[in-house]
PDB file of N, CA and C in Angstrom:
ATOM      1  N   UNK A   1      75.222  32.522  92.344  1.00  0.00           N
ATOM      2  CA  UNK A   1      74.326  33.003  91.321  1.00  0.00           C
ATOM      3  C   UNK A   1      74.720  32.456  89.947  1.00  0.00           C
ATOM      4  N   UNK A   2      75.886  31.872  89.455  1.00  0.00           N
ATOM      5  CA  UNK A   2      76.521  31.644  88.281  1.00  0.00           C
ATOM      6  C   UNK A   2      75.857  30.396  87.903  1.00  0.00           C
ATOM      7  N   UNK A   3      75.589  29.440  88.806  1.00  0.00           N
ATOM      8  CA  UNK A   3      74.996  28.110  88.848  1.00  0.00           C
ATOM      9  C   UNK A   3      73.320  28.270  88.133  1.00  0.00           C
ATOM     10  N   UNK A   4      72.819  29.327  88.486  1.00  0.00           N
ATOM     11  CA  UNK A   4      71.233  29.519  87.649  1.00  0.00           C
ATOM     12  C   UNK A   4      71.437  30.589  86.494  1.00  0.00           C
ATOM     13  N   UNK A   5      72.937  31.276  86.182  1.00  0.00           N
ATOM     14  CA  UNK A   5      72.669  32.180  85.289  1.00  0.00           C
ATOM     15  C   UNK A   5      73.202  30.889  83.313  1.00  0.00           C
ATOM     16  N   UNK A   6      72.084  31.209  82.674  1.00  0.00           N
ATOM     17  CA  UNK A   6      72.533  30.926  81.107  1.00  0.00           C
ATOM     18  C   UNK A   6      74.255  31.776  80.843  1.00  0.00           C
ATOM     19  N   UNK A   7      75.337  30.800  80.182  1.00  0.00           N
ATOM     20  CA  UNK A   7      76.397  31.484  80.184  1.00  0.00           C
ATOM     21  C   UNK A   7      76.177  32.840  79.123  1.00  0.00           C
ATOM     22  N   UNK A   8      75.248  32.786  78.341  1.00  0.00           N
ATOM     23  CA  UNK A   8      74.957  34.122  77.846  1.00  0.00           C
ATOM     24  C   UNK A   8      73.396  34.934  78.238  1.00  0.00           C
ATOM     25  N   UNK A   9      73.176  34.985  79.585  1.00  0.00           N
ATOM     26  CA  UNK A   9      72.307  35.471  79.987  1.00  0.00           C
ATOM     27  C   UNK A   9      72.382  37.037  79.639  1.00  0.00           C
ATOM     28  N   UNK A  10      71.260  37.630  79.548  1.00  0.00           N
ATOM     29  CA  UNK A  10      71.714  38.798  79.480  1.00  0.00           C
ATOM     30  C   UNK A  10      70.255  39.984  80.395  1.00  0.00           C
ATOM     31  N   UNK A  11      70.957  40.654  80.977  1.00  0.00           N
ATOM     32  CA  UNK A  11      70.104  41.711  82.024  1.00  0.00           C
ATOM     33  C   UNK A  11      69.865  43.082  80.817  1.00  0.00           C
ATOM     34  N   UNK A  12      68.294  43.360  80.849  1.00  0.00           N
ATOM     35  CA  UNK A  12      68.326  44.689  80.055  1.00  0.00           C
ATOM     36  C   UNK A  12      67.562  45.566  81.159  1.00  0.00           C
ATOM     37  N   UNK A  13      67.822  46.817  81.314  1.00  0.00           N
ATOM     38  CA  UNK A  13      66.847  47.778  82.364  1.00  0.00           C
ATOM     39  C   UNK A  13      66.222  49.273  81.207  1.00  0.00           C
ATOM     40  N   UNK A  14      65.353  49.191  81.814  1.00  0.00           N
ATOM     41  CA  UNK A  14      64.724  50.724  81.124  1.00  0.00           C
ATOM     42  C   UNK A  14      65.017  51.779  81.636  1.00  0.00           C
ATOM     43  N   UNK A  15      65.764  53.168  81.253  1.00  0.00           N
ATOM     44  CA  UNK A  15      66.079  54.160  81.212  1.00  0.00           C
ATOM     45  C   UNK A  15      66.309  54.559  82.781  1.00  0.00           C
ATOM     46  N   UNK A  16      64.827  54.087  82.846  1.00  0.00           N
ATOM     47  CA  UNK A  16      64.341  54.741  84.763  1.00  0.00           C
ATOM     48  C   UNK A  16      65.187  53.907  85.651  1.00  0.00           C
ATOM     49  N   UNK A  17      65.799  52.734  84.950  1.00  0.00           N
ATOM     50  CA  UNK A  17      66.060  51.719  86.153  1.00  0.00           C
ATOM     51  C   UNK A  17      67.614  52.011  86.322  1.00  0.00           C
ATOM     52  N   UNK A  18      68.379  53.074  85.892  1.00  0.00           N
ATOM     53  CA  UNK A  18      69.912  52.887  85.777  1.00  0.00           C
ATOM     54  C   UNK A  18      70.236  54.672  85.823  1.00  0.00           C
ATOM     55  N   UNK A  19      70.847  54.990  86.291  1.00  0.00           N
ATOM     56  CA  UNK A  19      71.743  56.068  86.491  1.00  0.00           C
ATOM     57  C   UNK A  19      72.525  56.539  85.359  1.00  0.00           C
ATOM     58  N   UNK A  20      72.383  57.651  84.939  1.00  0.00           N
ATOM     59  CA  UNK A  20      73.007  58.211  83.644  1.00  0.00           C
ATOM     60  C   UNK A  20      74.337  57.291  83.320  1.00  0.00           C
ATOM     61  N   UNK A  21      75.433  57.027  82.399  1.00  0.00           N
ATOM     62  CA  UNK A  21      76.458  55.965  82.559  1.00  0.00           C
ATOM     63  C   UNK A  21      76.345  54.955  82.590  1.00  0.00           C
ATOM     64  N   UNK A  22      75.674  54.362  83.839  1.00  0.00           N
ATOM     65  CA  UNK A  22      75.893  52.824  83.374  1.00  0.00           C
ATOM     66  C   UNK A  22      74.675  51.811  82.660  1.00  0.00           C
ATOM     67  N   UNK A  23      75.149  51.010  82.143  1.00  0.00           N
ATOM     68  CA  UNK A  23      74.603  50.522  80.836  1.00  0.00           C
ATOM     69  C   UNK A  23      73.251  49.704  81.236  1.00  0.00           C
ATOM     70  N   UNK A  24      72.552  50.180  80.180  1.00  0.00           N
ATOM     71  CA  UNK A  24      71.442  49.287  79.938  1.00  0.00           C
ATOM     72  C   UNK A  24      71.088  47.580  79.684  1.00  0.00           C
ATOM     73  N   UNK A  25      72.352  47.783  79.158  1.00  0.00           N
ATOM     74  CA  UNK A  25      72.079  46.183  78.626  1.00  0.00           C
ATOM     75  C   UNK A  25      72.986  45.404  79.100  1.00  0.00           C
ATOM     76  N   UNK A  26      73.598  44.483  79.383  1.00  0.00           N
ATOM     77  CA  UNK A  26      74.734  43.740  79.905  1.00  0.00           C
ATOM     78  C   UNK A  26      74.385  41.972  79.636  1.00  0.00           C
ATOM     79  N   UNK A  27      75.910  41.632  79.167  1.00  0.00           N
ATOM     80  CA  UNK A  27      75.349  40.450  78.236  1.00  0.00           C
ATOM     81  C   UNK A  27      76.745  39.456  79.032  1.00  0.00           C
ATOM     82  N   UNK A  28      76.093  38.167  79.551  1.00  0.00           N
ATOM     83  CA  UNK A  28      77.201  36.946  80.234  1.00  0.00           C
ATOM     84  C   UNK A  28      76.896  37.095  81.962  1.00  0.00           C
ATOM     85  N   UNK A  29      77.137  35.906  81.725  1.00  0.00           N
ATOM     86  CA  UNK A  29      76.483  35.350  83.022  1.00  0.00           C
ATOM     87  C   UNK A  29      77.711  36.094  84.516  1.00  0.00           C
ATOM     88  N   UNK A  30      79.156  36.520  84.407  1.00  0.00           N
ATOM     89  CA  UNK A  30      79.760  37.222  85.089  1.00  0.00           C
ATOM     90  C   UNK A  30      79.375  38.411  85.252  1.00  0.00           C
ATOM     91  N   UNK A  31      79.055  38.904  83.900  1.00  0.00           N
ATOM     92  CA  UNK A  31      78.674  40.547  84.211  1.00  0.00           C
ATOM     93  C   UNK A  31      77.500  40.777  84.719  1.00  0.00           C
ATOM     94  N   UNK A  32      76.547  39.499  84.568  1.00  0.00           N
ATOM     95  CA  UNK A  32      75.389  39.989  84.905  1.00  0.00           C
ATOM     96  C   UNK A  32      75.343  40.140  86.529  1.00  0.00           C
ATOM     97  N   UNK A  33      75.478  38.746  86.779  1.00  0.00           N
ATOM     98  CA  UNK A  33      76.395  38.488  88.478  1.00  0.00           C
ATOM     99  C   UNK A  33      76.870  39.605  89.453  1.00  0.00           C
ATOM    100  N   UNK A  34      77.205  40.115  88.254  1.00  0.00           N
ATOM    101  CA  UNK A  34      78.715  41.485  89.389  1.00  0.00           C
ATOM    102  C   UNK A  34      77.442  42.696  89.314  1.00  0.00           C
ATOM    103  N   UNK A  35      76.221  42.681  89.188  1.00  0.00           N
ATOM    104  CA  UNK A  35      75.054  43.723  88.810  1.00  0.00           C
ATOM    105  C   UNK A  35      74.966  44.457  90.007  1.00  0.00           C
ATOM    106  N   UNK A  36      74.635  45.677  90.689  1.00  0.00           N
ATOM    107  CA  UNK A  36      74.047  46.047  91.521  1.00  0.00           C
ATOM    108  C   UNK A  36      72.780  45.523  92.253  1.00  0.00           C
ATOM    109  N   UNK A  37      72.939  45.549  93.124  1.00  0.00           N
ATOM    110  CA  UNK A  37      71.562  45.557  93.971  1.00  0.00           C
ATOM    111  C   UNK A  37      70.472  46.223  94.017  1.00  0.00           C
ATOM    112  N   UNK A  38      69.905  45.707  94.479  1.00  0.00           N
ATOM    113  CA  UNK A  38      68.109  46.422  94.591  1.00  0.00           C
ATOM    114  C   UNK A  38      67.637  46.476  96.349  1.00  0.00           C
ATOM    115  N   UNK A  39      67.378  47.719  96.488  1.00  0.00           N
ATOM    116  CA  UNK A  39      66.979  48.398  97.882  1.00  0.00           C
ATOM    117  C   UNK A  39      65.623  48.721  97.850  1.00  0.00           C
ATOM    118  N   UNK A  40      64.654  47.875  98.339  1.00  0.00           N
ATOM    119  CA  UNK A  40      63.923  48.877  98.488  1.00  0.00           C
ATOM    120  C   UNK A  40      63.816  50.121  99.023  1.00  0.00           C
ATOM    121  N   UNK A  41      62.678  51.077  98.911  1.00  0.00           N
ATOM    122  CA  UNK A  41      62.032  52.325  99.361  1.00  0.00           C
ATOM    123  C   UNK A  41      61.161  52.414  99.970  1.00  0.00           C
ATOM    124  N   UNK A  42      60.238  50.857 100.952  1.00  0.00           N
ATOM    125  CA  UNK A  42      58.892  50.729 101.086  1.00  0.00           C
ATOM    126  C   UNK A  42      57.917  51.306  99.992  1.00  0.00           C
ATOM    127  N   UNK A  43      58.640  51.296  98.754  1.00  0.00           N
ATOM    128  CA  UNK A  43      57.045  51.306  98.060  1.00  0.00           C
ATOM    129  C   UNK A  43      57.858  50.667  96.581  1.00  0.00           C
ATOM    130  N   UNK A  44      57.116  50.111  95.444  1.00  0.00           N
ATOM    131  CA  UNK A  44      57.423  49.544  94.409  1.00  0.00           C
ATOM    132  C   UNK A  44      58.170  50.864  93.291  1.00  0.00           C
ATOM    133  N   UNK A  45      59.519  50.685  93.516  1.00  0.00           N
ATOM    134  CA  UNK A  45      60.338  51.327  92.729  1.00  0.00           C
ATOM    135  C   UNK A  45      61.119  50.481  91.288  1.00  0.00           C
ATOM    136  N   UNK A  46      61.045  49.423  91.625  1.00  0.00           N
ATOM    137  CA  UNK A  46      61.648  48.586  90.346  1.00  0.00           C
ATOM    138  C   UNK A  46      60.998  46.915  90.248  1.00  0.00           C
ATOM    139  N   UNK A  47      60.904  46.443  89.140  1.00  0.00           N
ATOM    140  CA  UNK A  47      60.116  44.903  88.844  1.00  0.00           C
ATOM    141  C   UNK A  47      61.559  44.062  88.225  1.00  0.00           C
ATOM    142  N   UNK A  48      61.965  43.287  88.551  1.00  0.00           N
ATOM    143  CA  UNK A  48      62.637  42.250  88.028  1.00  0.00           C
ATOM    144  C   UNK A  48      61.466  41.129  87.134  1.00  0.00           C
ATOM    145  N   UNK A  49      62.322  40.556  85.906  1.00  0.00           N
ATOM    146  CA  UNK A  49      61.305  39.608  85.325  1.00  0.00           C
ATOM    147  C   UNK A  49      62.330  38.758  84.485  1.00  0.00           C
ATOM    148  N   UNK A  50      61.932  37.259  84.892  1.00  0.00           N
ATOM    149  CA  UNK A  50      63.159  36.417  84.391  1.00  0.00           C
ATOM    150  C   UNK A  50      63.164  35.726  83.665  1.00  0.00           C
ATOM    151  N   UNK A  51      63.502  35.463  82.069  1.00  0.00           N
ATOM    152  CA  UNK A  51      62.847  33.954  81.358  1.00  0.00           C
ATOM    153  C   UNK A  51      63.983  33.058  81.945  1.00  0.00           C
ATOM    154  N   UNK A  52      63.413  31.896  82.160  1.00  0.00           N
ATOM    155  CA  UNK A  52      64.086  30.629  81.980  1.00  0.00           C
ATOM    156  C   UNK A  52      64.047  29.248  81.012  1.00  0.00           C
ATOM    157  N   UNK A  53      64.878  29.327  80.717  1.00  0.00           N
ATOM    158  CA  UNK A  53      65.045  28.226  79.504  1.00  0.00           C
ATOM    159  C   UNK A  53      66.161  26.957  79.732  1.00  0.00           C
ATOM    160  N   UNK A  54      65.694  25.452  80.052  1.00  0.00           N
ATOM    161  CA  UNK A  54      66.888  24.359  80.575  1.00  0.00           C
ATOM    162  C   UNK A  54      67.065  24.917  82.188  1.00  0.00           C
ATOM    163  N   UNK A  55      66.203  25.371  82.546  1.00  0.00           N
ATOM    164  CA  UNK A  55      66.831  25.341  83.748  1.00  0.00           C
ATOM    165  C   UNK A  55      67.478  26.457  84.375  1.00  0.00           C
ATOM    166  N   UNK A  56      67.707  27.124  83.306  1.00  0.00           N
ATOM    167  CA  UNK A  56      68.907  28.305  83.626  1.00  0.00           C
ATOM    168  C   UNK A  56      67.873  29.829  83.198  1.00  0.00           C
ATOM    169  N   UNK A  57      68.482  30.936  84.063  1.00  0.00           N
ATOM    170  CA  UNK A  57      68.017  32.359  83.346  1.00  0.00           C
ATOM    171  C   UNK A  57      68.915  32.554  82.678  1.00  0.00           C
ATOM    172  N   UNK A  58      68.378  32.827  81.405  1.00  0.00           N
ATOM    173  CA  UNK A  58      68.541  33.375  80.340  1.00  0.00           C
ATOM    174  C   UNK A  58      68.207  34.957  79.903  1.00  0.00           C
ATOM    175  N   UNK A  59      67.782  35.601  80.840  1.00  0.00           N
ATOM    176  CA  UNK A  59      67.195  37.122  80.622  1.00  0.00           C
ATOM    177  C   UNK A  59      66.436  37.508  81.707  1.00  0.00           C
ATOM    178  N   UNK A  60      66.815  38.702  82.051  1.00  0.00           N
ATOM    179  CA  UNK A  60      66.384  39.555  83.191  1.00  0.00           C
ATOM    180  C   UNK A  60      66.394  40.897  82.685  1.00  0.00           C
ATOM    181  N   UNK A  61      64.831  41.467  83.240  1.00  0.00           N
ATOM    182  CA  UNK A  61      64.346  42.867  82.737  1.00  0.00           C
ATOM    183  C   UNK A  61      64.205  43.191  84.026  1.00  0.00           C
ATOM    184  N   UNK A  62      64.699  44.859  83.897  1.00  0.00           N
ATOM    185  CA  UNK A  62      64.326  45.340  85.353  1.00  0.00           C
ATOM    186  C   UNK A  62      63.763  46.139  84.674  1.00  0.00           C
ATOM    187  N   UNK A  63      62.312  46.746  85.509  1.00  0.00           N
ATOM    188  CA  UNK A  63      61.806  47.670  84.991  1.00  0.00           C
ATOM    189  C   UNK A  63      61.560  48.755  86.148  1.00  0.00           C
ATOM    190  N   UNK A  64      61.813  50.161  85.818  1.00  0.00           N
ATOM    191  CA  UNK A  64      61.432  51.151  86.703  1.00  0.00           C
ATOM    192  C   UNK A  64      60.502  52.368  86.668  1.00  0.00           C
ATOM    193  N   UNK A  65      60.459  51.986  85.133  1.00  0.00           N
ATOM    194  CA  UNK A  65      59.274  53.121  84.732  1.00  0.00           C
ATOM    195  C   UNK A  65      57.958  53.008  85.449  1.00  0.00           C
ATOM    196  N   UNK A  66      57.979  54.077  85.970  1.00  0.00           N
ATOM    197  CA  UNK A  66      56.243  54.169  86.758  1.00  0.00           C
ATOM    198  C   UNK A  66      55.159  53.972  85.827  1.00  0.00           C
ATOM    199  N   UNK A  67      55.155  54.149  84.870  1.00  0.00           N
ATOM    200  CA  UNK A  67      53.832  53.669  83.327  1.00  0.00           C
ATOM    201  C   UNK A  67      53.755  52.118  83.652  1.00  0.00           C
ATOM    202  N   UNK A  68      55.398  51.618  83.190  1.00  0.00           N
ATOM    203  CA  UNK A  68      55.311  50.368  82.666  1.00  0.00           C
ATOM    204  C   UNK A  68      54.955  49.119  84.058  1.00  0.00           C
ATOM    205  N   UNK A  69      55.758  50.010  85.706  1.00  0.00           N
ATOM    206  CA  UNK A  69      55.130  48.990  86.530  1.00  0.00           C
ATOM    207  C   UNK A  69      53.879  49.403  87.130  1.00  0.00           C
ATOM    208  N   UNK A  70      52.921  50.569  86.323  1.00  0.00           N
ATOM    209  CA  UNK A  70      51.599  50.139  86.829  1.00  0.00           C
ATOM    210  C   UNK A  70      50.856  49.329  85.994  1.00  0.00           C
ATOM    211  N   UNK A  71      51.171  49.013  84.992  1.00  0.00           N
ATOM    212  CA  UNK A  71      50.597  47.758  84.104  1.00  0.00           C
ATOM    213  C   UNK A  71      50.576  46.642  84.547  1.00  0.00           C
ATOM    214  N   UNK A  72      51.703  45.960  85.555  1.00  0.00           N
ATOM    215  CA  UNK A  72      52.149  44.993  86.086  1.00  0.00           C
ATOM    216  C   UNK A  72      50.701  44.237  87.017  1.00  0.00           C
ATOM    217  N   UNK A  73      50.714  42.947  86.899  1.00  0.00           N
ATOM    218  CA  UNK A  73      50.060  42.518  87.672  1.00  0.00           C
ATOM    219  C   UNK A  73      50.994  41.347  88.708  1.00  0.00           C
ATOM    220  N   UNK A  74      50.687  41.769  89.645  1.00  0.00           N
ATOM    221  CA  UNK A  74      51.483  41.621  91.370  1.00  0.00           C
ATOM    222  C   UNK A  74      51.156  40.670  91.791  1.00  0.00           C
ATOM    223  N   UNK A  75      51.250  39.873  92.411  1.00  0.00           N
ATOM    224  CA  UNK A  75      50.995  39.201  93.928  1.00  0.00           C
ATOM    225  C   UNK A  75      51.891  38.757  94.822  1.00  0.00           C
ATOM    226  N   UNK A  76      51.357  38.708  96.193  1.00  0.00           N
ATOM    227  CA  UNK A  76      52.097  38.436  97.260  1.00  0.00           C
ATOM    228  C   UNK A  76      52.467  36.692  97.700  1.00  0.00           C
ATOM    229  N   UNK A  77      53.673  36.143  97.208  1.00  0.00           N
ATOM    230  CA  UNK A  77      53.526  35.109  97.806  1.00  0.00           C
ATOM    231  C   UNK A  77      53.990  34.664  99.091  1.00  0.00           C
ATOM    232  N   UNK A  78      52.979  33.521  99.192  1.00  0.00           N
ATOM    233  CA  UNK A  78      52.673  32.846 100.733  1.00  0.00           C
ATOM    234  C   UNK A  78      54.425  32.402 101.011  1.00  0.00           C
ATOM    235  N   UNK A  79      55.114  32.586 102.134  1.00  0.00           N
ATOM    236  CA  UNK A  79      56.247  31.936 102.633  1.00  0.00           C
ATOM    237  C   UNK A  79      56.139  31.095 103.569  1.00  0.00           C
ATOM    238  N   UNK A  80      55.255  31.017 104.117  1.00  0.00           N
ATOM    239  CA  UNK A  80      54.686  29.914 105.159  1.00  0.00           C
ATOM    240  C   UNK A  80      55.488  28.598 104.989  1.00  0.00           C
ATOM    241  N   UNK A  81      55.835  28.585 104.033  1.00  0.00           N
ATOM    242  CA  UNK A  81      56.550  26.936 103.654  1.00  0.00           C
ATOM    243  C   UNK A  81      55.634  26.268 103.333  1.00  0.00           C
TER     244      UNK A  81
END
C-alpha cells in the first residue's frame, strides 16, 4: 500500500466513521497504511473517496454518515475483465 500512498497522504473520517478515541484525521503515508479495515454489513455502512495527484493518493475520506452517504451517487463496476 506505501507504493500508491503520497508520503504525506492524509485519511480524514466523519464522526460516524470512527469509534469514540480514535482519531479522525491521520496524516503520512505509514499511519495511514497501519488504518483499520472495512467489513462490510451487506448493506452500505461507509464510502471511501480518494484524490490522486502524480500518481499517488494523496487523501482519503471515509464517510459514514447516513445524510452524507445518501447524497452519494454509486455505481456498480463491471469485473468481467
Amino acid at each position: 500500500m506505501l507504493v500508491v500512498l503520497d508520503p504525506d497522504v492524509e485519511l480524514r473520517a466523519d464522526a460516524a466513521a470512527v469509534l469514540p478515541g480514535i482519531p479522525q484525521h491521520v496524516t503520512g503515508a505509514e499511519a495511514v497504511a497501519a488504518g483499520p479495515a472495512v467489513v462490510p454489513r451487506g448493506y452500505l455502512s461507509l464510502a471511501l473517496t480518494f484524490e490522486v495527484a502524480d500518481g499517488k493518493i494523496t487523501r482519503i475520506d471515509v464517510i459514514a454518515d447516513p445524510e452524507r452517504l445518501g447524497r452519494l451517487t454509486l455505481a456498480v463496476l463491471d469485473d468481467s475483465g
